[in-house]
N, C-alpha and C. Protein backbone atom coordinates (compact mmCIF):
# COMPACT_ATOMS: atom_id res chain seq x y z
N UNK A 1 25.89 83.58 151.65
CA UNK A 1 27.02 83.99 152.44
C UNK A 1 28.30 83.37 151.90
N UNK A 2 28.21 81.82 151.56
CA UNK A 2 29.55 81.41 151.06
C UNK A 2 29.72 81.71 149.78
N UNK A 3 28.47 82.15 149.01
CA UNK A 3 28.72 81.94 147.48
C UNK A 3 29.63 83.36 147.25
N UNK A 4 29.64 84.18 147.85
CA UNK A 4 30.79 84.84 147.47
C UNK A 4 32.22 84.81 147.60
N UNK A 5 32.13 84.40 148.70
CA UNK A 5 33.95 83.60 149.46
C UNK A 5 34.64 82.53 148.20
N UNK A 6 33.66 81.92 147.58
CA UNK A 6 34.26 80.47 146.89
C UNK A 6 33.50 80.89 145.51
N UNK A 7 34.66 80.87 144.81
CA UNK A 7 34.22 80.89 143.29
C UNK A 7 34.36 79.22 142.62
N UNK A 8 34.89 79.09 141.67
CA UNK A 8 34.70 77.80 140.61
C UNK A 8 35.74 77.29 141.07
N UNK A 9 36.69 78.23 140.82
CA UNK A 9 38.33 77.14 140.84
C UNK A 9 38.52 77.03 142.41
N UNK A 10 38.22 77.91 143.27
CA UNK A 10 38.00 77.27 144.65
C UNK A 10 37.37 76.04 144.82
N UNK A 11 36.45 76.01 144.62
CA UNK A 11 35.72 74.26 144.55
C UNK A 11 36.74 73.42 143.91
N UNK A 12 36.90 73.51 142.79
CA UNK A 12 38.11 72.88 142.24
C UNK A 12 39.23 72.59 142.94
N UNK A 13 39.66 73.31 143.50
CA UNK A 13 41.23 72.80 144.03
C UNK A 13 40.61 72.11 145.33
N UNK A 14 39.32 72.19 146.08
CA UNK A 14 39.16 71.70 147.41
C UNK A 14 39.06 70.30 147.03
N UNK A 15 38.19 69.97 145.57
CA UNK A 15 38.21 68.71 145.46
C UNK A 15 38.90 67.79 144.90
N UNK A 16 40.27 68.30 144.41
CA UNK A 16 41.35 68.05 144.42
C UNK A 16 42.37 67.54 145.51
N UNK A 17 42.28 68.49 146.59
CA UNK A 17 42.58 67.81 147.61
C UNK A 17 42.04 67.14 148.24
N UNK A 18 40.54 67.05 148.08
CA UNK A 18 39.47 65.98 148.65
C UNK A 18 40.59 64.67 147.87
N UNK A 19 40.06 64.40 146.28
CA UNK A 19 40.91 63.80 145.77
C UNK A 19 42.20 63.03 146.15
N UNK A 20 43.01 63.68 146.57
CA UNK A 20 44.40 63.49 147.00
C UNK A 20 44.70 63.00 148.48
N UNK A 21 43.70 63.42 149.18
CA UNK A 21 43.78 62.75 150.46
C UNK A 21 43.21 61.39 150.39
N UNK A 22 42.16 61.36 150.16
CA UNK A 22 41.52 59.81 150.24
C UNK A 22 41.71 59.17 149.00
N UNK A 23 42.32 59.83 147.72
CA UNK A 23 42.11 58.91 146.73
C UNK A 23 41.15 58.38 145.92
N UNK A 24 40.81 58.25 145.04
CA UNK A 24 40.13 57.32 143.92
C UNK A 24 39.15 56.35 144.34
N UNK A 25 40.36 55.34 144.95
CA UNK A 25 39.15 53.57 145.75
C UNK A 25 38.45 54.45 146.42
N UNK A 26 38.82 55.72 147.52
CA UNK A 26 38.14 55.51 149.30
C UNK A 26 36.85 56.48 148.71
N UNK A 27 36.76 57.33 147.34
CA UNK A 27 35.79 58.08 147.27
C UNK A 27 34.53 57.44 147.61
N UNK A 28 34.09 56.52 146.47
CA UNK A 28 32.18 56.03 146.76
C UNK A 28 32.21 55.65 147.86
N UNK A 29 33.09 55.04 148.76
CA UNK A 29 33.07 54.15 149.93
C UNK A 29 32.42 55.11 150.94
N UNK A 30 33.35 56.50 150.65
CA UNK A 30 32.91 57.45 151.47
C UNK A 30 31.62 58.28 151.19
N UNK A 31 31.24 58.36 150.25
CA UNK A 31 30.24 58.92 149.67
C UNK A 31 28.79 57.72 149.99
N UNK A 32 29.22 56.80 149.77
CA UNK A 32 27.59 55.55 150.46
C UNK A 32 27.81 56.10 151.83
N UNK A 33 28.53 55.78 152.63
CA UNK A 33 28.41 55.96 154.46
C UNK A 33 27.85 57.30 154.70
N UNK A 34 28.19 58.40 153.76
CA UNK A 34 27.53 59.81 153.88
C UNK A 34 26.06 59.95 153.88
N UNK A 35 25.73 59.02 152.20
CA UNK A 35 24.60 58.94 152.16
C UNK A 35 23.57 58.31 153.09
N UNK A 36 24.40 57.28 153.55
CA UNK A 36 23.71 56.32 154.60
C UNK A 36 22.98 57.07 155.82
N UNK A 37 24.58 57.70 156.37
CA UNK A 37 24.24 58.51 157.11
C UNK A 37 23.48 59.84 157.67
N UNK A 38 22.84 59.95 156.52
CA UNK A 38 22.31 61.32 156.32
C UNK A 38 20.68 60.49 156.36
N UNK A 39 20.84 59.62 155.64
CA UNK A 39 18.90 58.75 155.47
C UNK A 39 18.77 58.90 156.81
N UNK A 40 19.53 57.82 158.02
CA UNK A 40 19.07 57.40 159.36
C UNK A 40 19.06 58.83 160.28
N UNK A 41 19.74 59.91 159.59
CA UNK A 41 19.59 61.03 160.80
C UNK A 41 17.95 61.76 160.03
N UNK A 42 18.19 61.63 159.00
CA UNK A 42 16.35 61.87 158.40
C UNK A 42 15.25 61.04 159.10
N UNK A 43 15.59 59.95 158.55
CA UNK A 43 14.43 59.14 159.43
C UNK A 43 14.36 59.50 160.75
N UNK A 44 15.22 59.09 161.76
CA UNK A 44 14.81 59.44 163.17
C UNK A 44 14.38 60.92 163.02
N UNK A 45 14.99 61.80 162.56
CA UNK A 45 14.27 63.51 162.80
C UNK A 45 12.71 63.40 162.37
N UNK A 46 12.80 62.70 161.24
CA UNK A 46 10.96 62.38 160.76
C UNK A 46 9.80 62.00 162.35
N UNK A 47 10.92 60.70 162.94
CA UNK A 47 10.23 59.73 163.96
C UNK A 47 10.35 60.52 165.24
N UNK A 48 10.86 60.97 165.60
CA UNK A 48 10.97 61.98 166.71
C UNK A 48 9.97 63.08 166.86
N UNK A 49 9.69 63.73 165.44
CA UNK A 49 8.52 65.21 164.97
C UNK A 49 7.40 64.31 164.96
N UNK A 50 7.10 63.22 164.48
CA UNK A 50 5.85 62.11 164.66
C UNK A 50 5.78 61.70 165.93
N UNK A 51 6.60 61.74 166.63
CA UNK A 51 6.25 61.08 168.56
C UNK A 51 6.30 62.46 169.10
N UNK A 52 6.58 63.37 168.76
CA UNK A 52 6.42 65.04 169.07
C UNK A 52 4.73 65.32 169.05
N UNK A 53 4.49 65.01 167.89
CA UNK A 53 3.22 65.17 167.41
C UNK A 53 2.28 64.27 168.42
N UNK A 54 2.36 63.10 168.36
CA UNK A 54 1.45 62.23 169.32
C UNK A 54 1.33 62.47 170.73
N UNK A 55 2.59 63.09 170.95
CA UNK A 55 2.58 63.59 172.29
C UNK A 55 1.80 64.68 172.83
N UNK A 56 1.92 65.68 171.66
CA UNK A 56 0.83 67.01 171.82
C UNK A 56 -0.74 66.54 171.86
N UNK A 57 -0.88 65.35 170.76
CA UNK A 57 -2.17 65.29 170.47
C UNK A 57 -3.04 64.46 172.24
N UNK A 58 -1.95 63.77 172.59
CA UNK A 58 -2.79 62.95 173.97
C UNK A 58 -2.23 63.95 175.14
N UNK A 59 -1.85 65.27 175.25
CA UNK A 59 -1.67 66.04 176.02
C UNK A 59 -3.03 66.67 176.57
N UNK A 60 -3.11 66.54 177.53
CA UNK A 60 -4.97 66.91 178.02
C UNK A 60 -4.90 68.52 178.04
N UNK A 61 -6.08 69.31 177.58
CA UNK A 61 -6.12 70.39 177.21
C UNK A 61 -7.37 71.20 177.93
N UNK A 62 -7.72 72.33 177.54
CA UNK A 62 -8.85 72.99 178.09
C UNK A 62 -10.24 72.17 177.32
N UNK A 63 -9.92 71.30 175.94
CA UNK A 63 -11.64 70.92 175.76
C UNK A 63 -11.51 69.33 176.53
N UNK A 64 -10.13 69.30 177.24
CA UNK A 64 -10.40 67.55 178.17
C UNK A 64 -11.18 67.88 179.42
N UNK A 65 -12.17 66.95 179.95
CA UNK A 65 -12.72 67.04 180.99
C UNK A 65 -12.33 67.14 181.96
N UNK A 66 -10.60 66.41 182.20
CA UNK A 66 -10.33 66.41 183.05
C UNK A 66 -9.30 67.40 183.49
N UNK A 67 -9.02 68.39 182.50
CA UNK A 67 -8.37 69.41 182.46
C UNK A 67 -7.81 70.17 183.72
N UNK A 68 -7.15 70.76 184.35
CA UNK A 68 -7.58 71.95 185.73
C UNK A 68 -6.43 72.74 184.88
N UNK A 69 -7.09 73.88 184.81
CA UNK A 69 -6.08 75.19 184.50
C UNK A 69 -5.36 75.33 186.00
N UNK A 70 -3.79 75.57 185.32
CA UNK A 70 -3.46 76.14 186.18
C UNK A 70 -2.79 74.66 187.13
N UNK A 71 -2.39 73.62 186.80
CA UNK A 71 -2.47 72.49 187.49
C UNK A 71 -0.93 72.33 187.09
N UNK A 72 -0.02 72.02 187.43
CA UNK A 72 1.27 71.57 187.07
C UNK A 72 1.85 70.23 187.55
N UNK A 73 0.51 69.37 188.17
CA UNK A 73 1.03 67.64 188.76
C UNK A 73 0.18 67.19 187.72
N UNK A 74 0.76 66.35 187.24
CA UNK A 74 0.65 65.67 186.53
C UNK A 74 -0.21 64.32 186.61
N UNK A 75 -0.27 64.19 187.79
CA UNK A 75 -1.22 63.56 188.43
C UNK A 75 -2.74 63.69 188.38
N UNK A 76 -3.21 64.96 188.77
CA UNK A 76 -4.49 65.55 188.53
C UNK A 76 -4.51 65.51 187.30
N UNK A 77 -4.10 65.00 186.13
CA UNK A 77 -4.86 65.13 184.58
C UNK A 77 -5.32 63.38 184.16
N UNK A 78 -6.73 63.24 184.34
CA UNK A 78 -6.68 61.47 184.26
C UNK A 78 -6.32 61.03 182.69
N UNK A 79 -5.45 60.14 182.58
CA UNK A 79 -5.49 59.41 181.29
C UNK A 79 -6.32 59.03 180.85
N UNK A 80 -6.80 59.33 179.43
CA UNK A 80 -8.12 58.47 178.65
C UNK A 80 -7.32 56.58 179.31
């Protein structure tokens, strides 16, 4: 969708003014905190789909004994 809107020298002049606004020093500075920031929103999305997962797996089901179809208290399902 964008690759037609933005050709070469479009990129070019954006990072030019990337350039020109922050300058030279503030680039890597800004570029580590990006990176940084992008690991810890990975990790938690990883740790969240893994406690997603554990959650389904100890969710009592039709092969749990203590199952009741049709039950919506939460109560009636005994914890292992």
């Amino acid at each position: 969708m964008l690759g037609n809107a933005f050709s070469g020298w479009h990129l070019i002049a954006i990072l030019v003014v990337i350039l020109l606004l922050f300058g030279a020093t503030r680039l890597p500075a800004l570029s580590k905190s990006l990176g940084q920031s992008m690991r810890i929103f990975k990790n938690e999305t990883r740790a969240m789909k893994e406690e997603n997962a554990a959650d389904k797996a100890d969710a009592p089901g039709p092969a749990d004994p203590g199952y009741q179809a049709g039950s919506t208290n939460p109560s009636e399902h005994p914890k292992p």
